[in-house]
Protein backbone atom coordinates (compact mmCIF):
# COMPACT_ATOMS: atom_id res chain seq x y z
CA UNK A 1 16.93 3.79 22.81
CA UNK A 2 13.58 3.54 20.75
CA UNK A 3 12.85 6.83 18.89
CA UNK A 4 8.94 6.55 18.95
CA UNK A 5 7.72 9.42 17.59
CA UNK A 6 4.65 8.69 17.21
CA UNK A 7 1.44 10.73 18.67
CA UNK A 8 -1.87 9.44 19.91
CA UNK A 9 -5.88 10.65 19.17
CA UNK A 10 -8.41 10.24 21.95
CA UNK A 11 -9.55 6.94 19.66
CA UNK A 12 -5.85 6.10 19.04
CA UNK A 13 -6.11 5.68 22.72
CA UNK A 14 -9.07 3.41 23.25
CA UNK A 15 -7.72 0.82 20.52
CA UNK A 16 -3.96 1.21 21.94
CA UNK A 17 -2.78 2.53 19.07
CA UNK A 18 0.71 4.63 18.63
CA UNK A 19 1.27 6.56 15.38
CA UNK A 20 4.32 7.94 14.00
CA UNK A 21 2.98 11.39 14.06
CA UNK A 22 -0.59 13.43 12.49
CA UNK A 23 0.64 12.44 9.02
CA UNK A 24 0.52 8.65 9.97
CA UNK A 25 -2.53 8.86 12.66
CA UNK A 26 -5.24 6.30 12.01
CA UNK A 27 -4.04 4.88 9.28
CA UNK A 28 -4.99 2.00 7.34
CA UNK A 29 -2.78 -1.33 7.44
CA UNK A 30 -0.79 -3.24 5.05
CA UNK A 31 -0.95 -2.66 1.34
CA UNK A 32 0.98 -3.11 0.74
CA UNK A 33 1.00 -4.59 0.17
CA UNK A 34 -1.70 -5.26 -1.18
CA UNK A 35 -2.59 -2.38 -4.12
CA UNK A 36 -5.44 -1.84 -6.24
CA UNK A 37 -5.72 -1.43 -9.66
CA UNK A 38 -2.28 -3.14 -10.67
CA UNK A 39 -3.91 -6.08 -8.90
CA UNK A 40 -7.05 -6.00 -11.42
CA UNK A 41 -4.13 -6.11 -13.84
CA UNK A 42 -2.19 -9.32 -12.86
CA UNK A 43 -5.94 -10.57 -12.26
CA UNK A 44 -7.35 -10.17 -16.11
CA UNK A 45 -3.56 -11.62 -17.12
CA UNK A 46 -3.70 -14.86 -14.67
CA UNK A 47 -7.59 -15.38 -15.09
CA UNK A 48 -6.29 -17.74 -18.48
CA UNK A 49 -2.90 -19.02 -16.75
CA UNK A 50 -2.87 -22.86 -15.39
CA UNK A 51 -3.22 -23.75 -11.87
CA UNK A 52 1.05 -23.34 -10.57
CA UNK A 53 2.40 -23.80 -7.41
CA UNK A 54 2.12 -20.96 -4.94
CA UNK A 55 4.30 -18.07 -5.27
CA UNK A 56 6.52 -17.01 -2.30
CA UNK A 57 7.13 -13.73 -2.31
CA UNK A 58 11.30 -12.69 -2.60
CA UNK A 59 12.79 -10.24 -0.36
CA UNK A 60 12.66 -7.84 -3.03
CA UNK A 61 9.40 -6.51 -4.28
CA UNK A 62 7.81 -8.95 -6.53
CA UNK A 63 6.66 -7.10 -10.37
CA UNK A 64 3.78 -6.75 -11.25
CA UNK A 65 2.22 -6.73 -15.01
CA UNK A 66 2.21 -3.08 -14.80
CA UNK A 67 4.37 -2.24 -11.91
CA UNK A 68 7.72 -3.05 -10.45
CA UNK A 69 7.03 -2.50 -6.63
CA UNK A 70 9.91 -1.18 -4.21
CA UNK A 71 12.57 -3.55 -2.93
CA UNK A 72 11.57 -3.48 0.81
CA UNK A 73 8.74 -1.26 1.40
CA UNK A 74 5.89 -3.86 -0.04
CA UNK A 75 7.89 -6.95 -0.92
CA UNK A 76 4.75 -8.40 -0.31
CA UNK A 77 1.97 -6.77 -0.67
CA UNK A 78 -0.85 -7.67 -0.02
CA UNK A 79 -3.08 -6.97 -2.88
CA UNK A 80 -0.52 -9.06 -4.96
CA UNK A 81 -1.04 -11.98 -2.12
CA UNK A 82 -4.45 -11.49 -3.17
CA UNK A 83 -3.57 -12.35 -6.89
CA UNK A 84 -0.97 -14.94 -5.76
CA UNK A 85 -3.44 -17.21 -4.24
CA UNK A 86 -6.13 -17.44 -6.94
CA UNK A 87 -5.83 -20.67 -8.94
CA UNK A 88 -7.63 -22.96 -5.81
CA UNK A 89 -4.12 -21.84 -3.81
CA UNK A 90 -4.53 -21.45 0.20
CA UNK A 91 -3.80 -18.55 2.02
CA UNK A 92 -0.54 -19.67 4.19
CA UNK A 93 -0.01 -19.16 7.74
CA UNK A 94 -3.98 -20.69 8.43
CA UNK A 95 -5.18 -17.04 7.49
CA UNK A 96 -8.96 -18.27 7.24
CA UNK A 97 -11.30 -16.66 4.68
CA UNK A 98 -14.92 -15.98 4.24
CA UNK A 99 -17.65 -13.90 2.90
CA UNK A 100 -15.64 -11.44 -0.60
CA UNK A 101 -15.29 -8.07 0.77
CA UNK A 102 -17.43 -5.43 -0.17
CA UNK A 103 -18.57 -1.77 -0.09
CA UNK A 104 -20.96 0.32 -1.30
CA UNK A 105 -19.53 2.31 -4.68
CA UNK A 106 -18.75 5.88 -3.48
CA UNK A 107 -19.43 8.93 -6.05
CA UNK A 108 -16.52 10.59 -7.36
CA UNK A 109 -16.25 13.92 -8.41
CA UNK A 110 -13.47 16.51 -9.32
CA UNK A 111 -16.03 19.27 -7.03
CA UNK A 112 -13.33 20.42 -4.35
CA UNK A 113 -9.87 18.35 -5.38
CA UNK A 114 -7.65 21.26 -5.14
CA UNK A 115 -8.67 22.72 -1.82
CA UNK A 116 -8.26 19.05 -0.67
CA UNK A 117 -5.17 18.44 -1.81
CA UNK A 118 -3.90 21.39 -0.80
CA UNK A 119 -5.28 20.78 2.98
CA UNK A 120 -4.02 17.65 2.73
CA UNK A 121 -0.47 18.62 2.32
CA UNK A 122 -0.42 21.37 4.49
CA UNK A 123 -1.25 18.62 6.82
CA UNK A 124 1.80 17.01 5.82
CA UNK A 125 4.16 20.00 5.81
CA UNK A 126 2.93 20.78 9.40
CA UNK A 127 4.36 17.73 10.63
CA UNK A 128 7.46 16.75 12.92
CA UNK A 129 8.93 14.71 10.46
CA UNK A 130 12.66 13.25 12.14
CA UNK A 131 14.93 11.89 9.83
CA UNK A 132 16.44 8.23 10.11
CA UNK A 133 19.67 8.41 11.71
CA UNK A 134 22.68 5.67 11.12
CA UNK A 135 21.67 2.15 12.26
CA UNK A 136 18.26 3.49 12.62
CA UNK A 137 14.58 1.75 11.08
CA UNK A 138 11.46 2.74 9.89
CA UNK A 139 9.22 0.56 11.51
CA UNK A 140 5.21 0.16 10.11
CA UNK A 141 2.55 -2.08 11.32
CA UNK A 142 -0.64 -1.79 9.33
CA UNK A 143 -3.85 -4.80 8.63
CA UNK A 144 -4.95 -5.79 5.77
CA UNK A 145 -7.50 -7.88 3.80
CA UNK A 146 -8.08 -8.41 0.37
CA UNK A 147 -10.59 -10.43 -1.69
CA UNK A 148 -9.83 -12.94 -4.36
CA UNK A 149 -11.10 -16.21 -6.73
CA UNK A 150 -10.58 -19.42 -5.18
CA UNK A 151 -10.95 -22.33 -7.02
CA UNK A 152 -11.06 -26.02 -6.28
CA UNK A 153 -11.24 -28.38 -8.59
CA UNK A 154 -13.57 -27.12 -11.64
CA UNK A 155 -15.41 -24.63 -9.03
CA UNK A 156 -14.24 -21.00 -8.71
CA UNK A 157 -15.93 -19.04 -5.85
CA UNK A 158 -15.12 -15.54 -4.65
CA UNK A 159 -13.58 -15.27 -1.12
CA UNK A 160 -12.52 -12.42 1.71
CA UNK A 161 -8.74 -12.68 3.59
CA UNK A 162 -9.07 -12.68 7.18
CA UNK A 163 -7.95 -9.51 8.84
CA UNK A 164 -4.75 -9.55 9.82
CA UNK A 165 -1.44 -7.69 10.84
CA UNK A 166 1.83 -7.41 9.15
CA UNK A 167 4.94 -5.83 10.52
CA UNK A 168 8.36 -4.09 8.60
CA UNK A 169 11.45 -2.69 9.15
CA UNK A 170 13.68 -0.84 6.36
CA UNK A 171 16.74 0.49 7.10
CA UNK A 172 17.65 4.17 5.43
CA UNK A 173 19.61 2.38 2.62
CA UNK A 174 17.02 -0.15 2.22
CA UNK A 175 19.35 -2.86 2.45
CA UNK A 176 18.27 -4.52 6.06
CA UNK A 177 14.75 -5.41 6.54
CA UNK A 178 12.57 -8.01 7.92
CA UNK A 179 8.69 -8.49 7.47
CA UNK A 180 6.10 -10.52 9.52
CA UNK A 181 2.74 -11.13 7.50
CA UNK A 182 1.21 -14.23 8.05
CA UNK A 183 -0.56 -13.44 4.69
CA UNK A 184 2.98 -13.93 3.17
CA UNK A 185 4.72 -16.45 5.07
CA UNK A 186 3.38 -19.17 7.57
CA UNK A 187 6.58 -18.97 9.89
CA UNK A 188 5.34 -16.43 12.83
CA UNK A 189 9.10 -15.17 13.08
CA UNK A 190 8.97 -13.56 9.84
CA UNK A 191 11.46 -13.42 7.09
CA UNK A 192 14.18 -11.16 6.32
CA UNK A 193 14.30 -8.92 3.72
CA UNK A 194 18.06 -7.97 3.65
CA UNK A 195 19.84 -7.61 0.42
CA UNK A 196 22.29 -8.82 -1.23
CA UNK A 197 19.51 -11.71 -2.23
CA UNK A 198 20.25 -15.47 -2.59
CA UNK A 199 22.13 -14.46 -6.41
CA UNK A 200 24.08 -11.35 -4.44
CA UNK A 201 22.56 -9.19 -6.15
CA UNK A 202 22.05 -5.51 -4.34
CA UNK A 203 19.10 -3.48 -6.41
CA UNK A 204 19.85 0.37 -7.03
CA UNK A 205 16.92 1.95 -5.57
CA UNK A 206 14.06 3.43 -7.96
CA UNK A 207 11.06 5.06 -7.56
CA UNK A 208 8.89 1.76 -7.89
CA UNK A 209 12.22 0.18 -5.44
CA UNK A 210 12.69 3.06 -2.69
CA UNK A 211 14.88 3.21 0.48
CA UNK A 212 14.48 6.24 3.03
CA UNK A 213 18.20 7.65 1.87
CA UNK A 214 17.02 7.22 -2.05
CA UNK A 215 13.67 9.42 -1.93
CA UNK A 216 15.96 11.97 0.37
CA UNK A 217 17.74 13.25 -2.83
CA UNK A 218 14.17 13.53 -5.24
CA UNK A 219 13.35 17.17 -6.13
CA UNK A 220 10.75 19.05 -3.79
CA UNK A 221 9.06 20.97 -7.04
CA UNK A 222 5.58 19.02 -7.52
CA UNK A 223 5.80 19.66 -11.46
CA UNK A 224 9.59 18.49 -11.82
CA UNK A 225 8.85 15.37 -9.22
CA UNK A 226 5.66 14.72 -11.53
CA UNK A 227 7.89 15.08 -14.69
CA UNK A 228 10.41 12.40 -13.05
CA UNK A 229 7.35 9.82 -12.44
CA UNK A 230 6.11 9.82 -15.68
CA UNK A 231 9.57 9.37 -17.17
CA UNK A 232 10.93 6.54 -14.74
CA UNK A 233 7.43 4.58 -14.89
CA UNK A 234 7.68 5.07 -19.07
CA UNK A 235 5.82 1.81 -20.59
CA UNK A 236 4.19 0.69 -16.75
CA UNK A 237 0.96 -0.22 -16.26
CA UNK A 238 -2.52 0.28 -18.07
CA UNK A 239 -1.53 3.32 -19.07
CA UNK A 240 1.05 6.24 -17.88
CA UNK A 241 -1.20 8.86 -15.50
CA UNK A 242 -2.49 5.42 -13.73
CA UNK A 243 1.00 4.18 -13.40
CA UNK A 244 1.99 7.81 -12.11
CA UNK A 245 -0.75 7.19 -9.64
CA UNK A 246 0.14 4.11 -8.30
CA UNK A 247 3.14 4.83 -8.35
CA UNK A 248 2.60 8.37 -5.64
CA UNK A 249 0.09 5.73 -3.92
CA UNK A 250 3.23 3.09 -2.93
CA UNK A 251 5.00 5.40 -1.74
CA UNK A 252 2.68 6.38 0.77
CA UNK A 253 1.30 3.21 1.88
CA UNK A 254 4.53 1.68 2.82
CA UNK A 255 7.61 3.87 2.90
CA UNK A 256 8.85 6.83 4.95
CA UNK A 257 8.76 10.05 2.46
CA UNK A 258 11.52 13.02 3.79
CA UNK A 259 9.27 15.85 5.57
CA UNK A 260 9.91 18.14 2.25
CA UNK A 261 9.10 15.24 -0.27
CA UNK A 262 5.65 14.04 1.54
CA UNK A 263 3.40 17.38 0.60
CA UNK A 264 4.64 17.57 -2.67
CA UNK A 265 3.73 14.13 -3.80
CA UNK A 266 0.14 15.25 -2.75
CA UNK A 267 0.62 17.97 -4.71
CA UNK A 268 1.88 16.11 -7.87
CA UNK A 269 -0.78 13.47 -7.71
CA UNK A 270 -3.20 16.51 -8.11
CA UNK A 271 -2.14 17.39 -11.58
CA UNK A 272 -2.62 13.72 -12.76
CA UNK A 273 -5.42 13.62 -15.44
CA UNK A 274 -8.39 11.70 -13.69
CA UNK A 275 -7.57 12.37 -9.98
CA UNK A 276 -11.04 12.28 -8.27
CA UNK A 277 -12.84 13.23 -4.97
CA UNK A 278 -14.38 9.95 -3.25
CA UNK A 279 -16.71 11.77 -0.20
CA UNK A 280 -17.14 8.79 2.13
CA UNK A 281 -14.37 5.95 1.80
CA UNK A 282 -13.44 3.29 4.57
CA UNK A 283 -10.25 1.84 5.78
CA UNK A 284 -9.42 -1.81 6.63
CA UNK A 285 -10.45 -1.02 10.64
CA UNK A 286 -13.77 0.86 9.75
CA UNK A 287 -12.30 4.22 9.56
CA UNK A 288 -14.35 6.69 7.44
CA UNK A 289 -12.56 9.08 5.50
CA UNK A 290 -12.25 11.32 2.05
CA UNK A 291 -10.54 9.90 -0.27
CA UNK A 292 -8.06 11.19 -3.26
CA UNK A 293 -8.87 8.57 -6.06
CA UNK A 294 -8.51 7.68 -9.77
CA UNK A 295 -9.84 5.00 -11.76
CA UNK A 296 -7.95 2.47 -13.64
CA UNK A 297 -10.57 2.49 -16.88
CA UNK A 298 -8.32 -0.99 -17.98
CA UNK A 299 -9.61 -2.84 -15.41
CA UNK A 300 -12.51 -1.08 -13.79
CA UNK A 301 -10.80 -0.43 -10.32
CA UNK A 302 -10.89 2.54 -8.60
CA UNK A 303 -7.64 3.11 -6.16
CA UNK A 304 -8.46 5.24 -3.47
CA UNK A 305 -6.08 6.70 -0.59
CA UNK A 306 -8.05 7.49 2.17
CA UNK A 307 -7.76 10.24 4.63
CA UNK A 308 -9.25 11.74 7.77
CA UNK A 309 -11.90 14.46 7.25
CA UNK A 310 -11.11 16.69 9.85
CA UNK A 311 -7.26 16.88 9.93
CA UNK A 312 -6.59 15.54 6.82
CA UNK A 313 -4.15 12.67 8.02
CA UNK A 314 -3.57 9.72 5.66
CA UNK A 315 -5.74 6.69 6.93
CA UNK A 316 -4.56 3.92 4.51
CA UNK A 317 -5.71 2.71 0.87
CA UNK A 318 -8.24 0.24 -0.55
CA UNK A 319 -8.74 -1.26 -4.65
CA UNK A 320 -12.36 -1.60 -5.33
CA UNK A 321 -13.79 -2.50 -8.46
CA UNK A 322 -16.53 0.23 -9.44
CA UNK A 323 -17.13 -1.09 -12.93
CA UNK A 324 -17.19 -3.92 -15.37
CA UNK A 325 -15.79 -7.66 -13.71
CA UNK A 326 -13.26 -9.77 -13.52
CA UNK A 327 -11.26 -12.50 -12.27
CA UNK A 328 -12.03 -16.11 -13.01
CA UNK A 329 -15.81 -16.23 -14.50
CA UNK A 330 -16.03 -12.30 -13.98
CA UNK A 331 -16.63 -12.91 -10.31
CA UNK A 332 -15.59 -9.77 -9.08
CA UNK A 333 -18.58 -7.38 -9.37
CA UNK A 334 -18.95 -3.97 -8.94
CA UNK A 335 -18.37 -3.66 -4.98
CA UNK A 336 -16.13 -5.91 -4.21
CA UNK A 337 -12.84 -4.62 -2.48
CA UNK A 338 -10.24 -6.00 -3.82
CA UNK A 339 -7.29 -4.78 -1.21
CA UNK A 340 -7.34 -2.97 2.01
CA UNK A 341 -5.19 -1.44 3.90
CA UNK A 342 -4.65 0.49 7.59
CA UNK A 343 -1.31 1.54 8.84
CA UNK A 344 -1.57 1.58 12.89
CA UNK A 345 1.90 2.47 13.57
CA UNK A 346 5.06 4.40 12.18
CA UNK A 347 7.83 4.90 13.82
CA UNK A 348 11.39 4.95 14.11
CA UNK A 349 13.90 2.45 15.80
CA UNK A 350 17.22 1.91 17.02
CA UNK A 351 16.88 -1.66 15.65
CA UNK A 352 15.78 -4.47 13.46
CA UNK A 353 12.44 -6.14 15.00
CA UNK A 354 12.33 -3.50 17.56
CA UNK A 355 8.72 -2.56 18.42
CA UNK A 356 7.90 1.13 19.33
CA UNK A 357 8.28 1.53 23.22
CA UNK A 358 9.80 -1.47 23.74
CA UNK A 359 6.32 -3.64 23.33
């Protein structure tokens, strides 16, 4: 039987879309797989690194300069497809691209971040939150679209990812999964992401690796959960409170937190040095929201997790750059949005590639 526990807006219902409950209503796709300021990162790093073959993603999450994403939850995200295809690669699956994504550059401001924060995860605590049972998935379908340097030849040029829909399952233990994301692999079946991997190797789970059962045993206590970030993500990314960030910012994009865990990883991002107030950010359907933001100074990109404005639900994530440039010839500008993300569904299921309500 499919445990759908998802519950539906007015608007949900015009677009036909089911969410897992208020705390996953509206949201923003993908992101995975595709995330933000780690992306600027691997960007600066590759921007002097010969043309190679494409890189397939691995069942496990791929690492980043800075970060070591989770084993199932964003094996391939899409902000690092984003980075993956620069270097005149094409996106596979026939994902076409055009015009570089871009937004307007929201103001930020501290003005208001606690009584946010704590809104938002009273939002959170409020929620019917049902565990994952034995033999059980977490199921998410989000879109996603990201922007990155194309080159052919000796001519770089600065391109948009077509829109598009990606699909995962994780078992509690994280070791059964399967993804569909034509971003990430051409073969409309999908691939799994079951471990052991080719080598039989069976990752323990980490923060930046999580399974459902893993972030079920992390302390509830915002400052001791904070403490446990900073010390696990020790010598990760640009620098350790945008690592910490990043690292609160996976786990909500593309994982299932435990009801008690999800407000207080709202609650730890808020003591994070930097953490910002964004008044009008979108989502990768056109959803405006308020965001909860920092920026990575390193690389100039603001990560922003996006949220609706009158219940406070999470909508999804985007990367824009807000200062400086880079990428190959500094084409990415001020504006240009790097990764997007909108989760549309979250849900549990009685089994791998099971859809909820049996679509």
């Amino acid at each position: 039987m499919n445990a759908n526990t998802s519950r539906q807006s007015p608007a949900e219902h015009e677009d036909g879309t089911e969410l897992f409950s208020r705390t996953a209503r509206d949201l923003p796709a993908g992101r995975h797989q595709f995330h933000k300021e780690r992306l600027m990162a691997q960007i600066q790093q590759e921007q002097h690194v010969p043309t190679a073959a494409p890189v397939k993603p691995r069942r496990t999450r791929l690492v980043r300069p800075a970060i070591a994403l989770p084993v199932l939850a964003t094996a391939v995200a899409g902000a690092f497809v984003a980075v993956s295809l620069m270097h005149g690669q094409e996106a596979p699956g026939g994902l076409g691209t055009g015009p570089a994504l871009t937004t307007p550059v929201g103001a930020a401001s501290t003005e208001g971040l606690p009584q946010l924060v704590d809104r938002i995860a009273l939002a959170a605590a409020e929620e019917s939150h049902p565990k994952v049972g034995p033999g059980q998935y977490i199921y998410i379908e989000s879109r996603g679209a990201g922007t990155f340097v194309k080159t052919v030849g000796d001519k770089s040029s600065l391109v948009g990812q077509d829109l598009h829909t990606r699909q995962i399952w994780e078992s509690a233990d994280g070791t059964q999964g399967w993804l569909i994301d034509p971003a990430v692999n051409d073969d409309p079946e999908g691939e799994t992401l079951s471990l052991p991997d080719e080598q039989g190797n069976t990752p323990e789970a980490t923060l930046n690796a999580p399974s459902y059962d893993y972030l079920a045993e992390l302390t509830t206590d915002p400052d001791e959960l904070l403490a446990k970030i900073y010390a696990e993500t020790e010598g990760m990314g640009n620098s350790p409170d945008q690592q910490a960030f990043t690292t609160i910012g996976d786990l909500l994009g593309e994982s299932y937190p435990p009801a008690k865990l999800y407000p207080a990883l709202f609650k730890a991002a808020a003591k994070i040095p930097g953490v910002v107030v964004v008044n009008d950010a979108v989502d990768a359907v056109g959803r405006h929201g308020v965001a909860v933001a920092r920026l990575d100074e390193h690389g100039g990109v603001r990560e922003e997790w996006i949220f609706d404005k009158k219940t406070h639900v999470f909508l999804g994530e985007r990367s824009v750059q807000v200062s400086g440039s880079s990428g190959e010839d500094g084409l990415i500008k001020p504006g240009t949005v790097i990764s997007t993300s909108a989760v549309m569904k979250r849900a549990i299921v009685d089994g791998l590639k099971e859809t909820p309500s049996g679509e």
